[in-house]
N, C-alpha and C. Protein backbone atom coordinates (compact mmCIF):
# COMPACT_ATOMS: atom_id res chain seq x y z
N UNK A 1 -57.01 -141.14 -76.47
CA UNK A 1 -57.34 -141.15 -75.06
C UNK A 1 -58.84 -141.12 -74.86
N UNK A 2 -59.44 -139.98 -75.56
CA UNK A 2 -60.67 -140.25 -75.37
C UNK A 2 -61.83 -141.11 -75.79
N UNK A 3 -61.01 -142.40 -76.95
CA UNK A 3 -61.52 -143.48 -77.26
C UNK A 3 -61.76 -144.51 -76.33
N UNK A 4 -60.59 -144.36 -75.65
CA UNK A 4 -60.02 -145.03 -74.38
C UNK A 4 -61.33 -144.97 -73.19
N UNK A 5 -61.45 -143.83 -72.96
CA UNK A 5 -62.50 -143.72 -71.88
C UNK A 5 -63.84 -144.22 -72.58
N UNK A 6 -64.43 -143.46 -73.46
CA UNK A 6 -65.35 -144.26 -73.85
C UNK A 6 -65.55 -145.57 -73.98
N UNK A 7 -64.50 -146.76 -74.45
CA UNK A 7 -64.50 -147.80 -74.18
C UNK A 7 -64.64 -148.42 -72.84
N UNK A 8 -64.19 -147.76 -71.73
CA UNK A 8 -63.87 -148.20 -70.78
C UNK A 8 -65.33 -148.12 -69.77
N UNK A 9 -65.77 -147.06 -70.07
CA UNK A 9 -67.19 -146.27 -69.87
C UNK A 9 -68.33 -147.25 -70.39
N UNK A 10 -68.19 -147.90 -71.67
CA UNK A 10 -69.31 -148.66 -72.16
C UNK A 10 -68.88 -150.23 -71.50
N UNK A 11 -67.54 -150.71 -71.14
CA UNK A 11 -67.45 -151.67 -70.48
C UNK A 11 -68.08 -151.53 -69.02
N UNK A 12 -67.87 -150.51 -68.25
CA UNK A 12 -68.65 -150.43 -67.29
C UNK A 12 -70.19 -150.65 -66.85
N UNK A 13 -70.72 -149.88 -68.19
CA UNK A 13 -72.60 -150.18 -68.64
C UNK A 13 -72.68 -151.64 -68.70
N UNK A 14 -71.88 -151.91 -69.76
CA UNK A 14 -72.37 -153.51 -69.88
C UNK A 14 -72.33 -154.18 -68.69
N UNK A 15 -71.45 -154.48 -67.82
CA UNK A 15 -71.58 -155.14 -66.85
C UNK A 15 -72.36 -154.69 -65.60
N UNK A 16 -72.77 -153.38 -65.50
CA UNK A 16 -73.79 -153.02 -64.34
C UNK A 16 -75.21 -153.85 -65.49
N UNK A 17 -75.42 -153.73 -66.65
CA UNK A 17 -76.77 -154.06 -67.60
C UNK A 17 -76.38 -155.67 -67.39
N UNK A 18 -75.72 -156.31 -66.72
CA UNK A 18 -76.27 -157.52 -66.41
C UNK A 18 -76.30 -158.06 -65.41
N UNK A 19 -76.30 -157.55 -64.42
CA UNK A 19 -76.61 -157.47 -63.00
C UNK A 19 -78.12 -157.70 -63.00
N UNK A 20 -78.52 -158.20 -61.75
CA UNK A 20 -79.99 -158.43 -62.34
C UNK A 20 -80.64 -157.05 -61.62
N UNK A 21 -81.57 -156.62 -61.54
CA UNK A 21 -82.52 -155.48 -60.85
C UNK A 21 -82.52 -155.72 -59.80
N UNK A 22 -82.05 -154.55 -59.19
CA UNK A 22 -81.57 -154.48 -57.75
C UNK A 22 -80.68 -154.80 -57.47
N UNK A 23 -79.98 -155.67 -57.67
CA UNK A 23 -78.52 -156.53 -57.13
C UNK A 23 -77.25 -155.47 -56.99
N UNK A 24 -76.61 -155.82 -56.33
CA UNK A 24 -75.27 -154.89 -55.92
C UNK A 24 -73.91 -155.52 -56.39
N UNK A 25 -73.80 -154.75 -56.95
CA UNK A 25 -72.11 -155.36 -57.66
C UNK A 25 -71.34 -155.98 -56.57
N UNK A 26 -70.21 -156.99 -56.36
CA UNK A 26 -69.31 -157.66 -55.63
C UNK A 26 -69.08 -156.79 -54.70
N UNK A 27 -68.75 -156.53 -53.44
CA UNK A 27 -68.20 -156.00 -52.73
C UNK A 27 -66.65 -156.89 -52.26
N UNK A 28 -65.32 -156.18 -52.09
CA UNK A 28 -64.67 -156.74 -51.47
C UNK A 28 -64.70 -156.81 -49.84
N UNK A 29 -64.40 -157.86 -49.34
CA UNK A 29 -64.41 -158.37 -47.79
C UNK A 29 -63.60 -158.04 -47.30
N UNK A 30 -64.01 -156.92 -46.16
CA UNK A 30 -62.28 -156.50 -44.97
C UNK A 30 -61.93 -158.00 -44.49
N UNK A 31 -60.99 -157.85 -44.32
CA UNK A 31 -60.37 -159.52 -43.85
C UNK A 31 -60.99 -158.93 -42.55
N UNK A 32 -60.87 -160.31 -41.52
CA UNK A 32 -61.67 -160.01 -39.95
C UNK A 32 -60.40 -160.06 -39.35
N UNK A 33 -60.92 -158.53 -38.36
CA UNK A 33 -59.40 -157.91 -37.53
C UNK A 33 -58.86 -159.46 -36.31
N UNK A 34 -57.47 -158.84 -36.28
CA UNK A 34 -57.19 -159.98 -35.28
C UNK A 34 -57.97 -159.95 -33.88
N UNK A 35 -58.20 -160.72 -33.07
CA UNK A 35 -58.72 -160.80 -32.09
C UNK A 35 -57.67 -161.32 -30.96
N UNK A 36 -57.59 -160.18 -29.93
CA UNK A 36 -56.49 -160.53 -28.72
C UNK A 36 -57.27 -160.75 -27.65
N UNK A 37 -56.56 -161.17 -26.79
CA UNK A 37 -57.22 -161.80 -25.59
C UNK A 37 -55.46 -160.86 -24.99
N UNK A 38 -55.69 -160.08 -23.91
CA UNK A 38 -54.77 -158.82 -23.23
C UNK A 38 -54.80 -159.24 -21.98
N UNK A 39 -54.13 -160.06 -21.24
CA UNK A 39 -53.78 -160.55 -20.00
C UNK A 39 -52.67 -159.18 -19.55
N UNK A 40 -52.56 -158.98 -17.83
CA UNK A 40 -51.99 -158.40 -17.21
C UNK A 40 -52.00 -159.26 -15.64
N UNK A 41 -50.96 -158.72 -14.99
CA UNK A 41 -50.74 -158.73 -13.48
C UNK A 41 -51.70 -158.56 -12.34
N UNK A 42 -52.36 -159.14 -11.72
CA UNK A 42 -53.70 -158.52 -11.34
C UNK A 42 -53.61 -157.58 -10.08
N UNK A 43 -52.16 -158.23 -9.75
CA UNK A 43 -51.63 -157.01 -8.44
C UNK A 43 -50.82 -155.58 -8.91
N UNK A 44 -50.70 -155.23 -10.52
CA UNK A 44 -50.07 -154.18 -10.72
C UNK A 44 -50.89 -153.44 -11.25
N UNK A 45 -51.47 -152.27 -10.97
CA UNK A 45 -52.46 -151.54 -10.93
C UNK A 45 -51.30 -150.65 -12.45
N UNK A 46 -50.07 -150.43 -12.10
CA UNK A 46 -49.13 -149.89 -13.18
C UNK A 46 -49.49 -150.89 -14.68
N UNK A 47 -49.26 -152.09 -14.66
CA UNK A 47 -49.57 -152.95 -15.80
C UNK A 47 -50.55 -152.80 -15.81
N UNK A 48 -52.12 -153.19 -15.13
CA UNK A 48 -53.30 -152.99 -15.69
C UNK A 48 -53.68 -151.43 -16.65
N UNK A 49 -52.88 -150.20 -16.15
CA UNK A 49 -53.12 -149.40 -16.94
C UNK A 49 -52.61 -149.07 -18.36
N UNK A 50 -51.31 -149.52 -18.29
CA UNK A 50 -50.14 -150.13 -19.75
C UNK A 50 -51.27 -150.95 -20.34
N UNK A 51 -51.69 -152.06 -20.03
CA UNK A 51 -52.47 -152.82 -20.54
C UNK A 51 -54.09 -152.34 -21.31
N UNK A 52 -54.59 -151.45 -21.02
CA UNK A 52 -55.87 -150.56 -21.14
C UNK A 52 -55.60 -149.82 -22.35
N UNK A 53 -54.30 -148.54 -21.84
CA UNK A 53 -53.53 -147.64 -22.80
C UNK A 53 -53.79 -148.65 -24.46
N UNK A 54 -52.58 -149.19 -24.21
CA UNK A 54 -52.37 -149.99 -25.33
C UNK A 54 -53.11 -150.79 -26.21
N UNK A 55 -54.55 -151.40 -25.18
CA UNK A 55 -55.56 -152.45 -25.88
C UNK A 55 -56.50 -151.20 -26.83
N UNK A 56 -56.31 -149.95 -25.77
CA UNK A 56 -57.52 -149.01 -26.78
C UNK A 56 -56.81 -148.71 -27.77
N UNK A 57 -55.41 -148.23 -28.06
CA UNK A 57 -54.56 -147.58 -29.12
C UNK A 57 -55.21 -148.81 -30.47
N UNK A 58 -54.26 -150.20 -29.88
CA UNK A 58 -54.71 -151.34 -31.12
C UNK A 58 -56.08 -151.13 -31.80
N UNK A 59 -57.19 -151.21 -30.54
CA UNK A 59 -58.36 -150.93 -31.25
C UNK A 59 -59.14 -150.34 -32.27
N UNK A 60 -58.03 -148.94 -32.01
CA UNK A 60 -58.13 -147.52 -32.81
C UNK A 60 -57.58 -147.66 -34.18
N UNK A 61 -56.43 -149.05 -34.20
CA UNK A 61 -55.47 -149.59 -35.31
C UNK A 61 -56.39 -150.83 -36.15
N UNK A 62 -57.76 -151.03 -35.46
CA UNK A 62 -58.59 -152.02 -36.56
C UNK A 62 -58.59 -153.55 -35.66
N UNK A 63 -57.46 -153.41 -34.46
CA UNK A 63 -57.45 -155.10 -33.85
C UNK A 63 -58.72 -155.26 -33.14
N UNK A 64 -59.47 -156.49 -32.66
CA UNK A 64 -60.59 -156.70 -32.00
C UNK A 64 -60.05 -156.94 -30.58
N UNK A 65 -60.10 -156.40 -29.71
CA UNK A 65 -59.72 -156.12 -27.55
C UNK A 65 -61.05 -157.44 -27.63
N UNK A 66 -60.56 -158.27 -27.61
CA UNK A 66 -61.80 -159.18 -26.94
C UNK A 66 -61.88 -159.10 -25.45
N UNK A 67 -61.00 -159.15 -24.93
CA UNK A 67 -61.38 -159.38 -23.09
C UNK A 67 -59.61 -158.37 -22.82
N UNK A 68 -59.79 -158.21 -21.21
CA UNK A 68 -58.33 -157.94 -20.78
C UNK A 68 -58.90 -158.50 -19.36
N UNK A 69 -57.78 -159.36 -18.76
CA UNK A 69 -57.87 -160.48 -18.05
C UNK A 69 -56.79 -160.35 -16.98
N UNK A 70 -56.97 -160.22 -15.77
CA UNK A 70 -56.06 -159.80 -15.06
C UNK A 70 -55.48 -161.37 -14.68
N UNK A 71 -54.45 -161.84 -13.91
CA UNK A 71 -54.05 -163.06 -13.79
C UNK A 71 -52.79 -162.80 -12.96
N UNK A 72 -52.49 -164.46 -12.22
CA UNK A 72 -51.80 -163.86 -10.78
C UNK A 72 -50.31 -164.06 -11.31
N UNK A 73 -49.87 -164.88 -12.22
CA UNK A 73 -48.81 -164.71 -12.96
C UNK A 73 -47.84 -163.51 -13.04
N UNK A 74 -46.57 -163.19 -12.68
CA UNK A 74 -45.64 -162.15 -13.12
C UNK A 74 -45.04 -162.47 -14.09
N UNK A 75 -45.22 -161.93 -15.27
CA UNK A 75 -43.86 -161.70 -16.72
C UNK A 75 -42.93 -160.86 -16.61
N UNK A 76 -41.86 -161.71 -16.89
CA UNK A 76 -40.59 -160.63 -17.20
C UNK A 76 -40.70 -160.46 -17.90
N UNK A 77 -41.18 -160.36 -19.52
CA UNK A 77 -41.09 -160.07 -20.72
C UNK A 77 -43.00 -159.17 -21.43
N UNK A 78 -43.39 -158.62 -22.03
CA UNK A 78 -44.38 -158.76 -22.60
C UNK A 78 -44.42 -159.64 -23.81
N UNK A 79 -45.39 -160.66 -24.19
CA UNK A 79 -44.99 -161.75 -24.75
C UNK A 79 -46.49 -161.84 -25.46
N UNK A 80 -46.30 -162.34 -26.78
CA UNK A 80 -47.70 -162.66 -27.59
C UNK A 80 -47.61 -164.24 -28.01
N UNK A 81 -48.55 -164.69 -27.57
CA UNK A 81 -48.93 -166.18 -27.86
C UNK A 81 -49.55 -166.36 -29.50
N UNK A 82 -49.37 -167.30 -29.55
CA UNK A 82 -50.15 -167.71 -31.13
C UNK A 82 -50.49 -169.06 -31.12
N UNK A 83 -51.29 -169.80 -31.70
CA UNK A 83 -51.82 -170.76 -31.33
C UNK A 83 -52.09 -171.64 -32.36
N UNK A 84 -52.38 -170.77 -33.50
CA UNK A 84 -52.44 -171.54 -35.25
C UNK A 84 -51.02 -170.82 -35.82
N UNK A 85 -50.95 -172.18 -36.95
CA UNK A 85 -49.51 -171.61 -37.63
C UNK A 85 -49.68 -170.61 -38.58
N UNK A 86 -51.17 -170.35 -38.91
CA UNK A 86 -50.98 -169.36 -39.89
C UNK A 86 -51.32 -167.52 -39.41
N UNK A 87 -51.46 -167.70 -38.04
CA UNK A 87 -51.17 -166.49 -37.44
C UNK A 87 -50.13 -165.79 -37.02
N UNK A 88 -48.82 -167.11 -37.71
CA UNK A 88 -47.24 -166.26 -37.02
C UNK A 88 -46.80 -164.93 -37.62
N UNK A 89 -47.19 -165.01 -39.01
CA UNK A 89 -47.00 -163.11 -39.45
C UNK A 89 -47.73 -162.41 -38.60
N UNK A 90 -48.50 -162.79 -38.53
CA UNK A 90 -49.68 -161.74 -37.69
C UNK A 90 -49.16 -161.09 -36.06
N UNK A 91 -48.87 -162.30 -35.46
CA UNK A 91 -48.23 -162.22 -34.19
C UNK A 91 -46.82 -161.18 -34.31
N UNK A 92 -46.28 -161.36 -35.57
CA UNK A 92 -45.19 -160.36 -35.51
C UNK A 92 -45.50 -158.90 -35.85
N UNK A 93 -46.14 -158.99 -36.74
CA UNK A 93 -46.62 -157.56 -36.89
C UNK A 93 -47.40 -157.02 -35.55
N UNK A 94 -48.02 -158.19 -34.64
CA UNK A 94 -48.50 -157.49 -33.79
C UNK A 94 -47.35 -157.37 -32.60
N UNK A 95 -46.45 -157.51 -32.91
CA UNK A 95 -45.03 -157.45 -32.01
C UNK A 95 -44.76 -156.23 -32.07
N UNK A 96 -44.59 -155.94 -33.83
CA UNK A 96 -44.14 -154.68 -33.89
C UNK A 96 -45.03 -153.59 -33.74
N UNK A 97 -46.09 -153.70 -33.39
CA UNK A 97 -47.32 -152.47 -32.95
C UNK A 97 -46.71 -152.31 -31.41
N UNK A 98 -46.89 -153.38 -31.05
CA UNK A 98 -46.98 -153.28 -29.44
C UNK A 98 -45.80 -152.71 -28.95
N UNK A 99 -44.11 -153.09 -29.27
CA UNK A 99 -43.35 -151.94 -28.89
C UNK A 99 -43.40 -150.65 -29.47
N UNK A 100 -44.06 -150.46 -30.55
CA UNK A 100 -43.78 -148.83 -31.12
C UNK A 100 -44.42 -148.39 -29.90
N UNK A 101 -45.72 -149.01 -29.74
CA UNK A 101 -46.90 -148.33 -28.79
C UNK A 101 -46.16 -148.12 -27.39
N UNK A 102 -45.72 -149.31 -26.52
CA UNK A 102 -44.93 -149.16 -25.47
C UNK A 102 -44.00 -147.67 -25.37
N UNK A 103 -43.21 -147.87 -26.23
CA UNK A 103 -42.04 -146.80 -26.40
C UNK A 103 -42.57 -145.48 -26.57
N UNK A 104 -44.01 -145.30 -27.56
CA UNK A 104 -44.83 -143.97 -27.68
C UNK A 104 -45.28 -144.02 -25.68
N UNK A 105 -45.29 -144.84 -25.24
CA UNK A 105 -45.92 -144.35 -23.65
C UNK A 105 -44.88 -144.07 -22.72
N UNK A 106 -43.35 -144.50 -23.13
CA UNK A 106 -42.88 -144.50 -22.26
C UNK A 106 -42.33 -145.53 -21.39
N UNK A 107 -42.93 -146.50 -21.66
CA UNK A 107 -43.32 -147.46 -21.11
C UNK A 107 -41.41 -148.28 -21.23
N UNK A 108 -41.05 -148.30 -19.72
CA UNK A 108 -39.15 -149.28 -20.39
C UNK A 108 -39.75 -150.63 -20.13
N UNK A 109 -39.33 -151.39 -21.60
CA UNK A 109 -39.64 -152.73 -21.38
C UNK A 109 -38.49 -153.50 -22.16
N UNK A 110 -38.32 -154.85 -21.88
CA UNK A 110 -37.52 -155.53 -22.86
C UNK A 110 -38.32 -155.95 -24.68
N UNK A 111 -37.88 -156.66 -25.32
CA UNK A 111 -38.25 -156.54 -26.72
C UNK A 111 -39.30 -157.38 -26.17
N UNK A 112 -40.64 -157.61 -27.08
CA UNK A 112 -41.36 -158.36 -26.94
C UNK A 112 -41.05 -159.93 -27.65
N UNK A 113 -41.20 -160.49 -26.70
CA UNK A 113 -41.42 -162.30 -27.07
C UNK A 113 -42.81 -162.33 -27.82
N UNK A 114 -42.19 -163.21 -28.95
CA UNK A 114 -43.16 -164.32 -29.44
C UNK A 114 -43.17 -165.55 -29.67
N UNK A 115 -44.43 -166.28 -28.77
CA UNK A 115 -44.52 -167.57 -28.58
C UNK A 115 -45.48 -168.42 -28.95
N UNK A 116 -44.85 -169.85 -29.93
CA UNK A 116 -45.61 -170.48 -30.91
C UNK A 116 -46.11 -171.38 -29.97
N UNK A 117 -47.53 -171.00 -29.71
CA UNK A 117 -48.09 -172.30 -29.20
C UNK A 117 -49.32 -173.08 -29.40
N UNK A 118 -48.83 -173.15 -31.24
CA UNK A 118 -49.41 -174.31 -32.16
C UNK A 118 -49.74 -175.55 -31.58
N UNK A 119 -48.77 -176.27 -30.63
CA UNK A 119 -48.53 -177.78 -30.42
C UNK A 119 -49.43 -177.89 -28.84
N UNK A 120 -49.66 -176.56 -28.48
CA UNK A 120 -50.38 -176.30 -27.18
C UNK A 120 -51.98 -177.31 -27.37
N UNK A 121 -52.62 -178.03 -26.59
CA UNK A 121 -53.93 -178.63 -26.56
C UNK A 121 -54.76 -177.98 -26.12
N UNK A 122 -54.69 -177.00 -26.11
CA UNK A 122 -56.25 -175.76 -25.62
C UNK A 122 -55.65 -174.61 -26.22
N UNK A 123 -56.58 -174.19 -27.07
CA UNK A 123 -56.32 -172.97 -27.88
C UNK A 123 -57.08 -172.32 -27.49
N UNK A 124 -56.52 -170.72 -27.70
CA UNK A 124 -57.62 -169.53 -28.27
C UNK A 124 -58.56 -169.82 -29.78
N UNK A 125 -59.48 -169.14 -29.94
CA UNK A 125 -60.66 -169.40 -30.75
C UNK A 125 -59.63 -168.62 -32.01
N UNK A 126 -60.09 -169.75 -33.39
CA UNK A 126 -59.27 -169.19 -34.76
C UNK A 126 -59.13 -167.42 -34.51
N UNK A 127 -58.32 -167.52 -35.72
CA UNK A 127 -57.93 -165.93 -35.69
C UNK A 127 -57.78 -165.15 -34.40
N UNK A 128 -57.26 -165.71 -33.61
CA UNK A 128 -57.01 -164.75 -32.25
C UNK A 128 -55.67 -165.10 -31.53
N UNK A 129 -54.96 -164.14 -30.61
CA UNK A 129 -53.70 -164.35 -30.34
C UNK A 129 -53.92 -163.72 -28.78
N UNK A 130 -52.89 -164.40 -27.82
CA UNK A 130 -52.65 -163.63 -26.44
C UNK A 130 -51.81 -162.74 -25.92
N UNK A 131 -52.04 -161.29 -25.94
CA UNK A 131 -51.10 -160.52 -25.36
C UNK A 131 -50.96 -160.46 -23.99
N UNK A 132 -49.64 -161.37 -23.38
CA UNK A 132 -49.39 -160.88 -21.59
C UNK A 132 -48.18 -159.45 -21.70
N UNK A 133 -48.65 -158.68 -20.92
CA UNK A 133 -47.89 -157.87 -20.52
C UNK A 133 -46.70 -157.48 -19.37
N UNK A 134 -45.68 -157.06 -19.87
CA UNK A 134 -44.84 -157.33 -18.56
C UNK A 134 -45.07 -156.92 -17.38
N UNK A 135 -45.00 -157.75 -16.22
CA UNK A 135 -45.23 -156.67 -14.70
C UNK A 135 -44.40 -155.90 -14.36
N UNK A 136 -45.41 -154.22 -14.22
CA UNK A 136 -44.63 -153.64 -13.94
C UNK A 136 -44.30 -152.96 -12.56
């Protein structure tokens, strides 16, 4: 065992001893958090605050709150848009944040929709998805 470490110990030297002076070993890259765009009801003062609650919780969870956007639209459903195909895991996992979170508030809603809108001609900016919230 304790050959073991020593080996492992002098593999370590060697490769910091060829690093050049000064240089910083590799760092790994946080992947970049998702970015939502949080639409609500602009006449439900009840949804705009569901909508707030919830955008700060995500925030607190690593997601990027880019905007929250009030709009004259009523949803029956709270519903997450997606726009590239390789954000559909993403959109679900962010499905499943958003009712735990709902249900931690209290909040009675139906399941959340998710909607592929890959084939849509005006997108949200890469890596980002739209949360509308239901009116409440």
């Amino acid at each position: 065992m304790k050959t073991t470490l020593v080996i492992g110990a002098a593999a370590l030297c060697a490769a910091a001893a060829a690093l050049p002076v000064g240089a910083q070993p590799p760092q790994q890259q946080q992947p970049e958090p998702l970015h939502i765009y949080v639409h609500y009801t602009e006449t439900s003062p009840k949804t705009f605050d569901t909508a707030v609650k919830v955008g700060l919780l995500l925030m607190q969870q690593g997601f990027d709150i880019v905007d929250v956007r009030p709009v004259e639209a009523e949803m029956r459903r709270t519903t997450i848009r997606y726009f590239y195909p390789d954000l559909r895991d993403d959109a679900y996992r962010l499905k499943d944040r958003v009712e735990h979170l709902l249900q931690a508030q209290g909040v009675a809603h139906e399941p959340v929709r998710v909607q592929d809108f890959t084939r849509y001609k005006l997108k949200t900016p890469p890596n980002s998805c739209e949360l509308w919230f239901q009116t409440q």
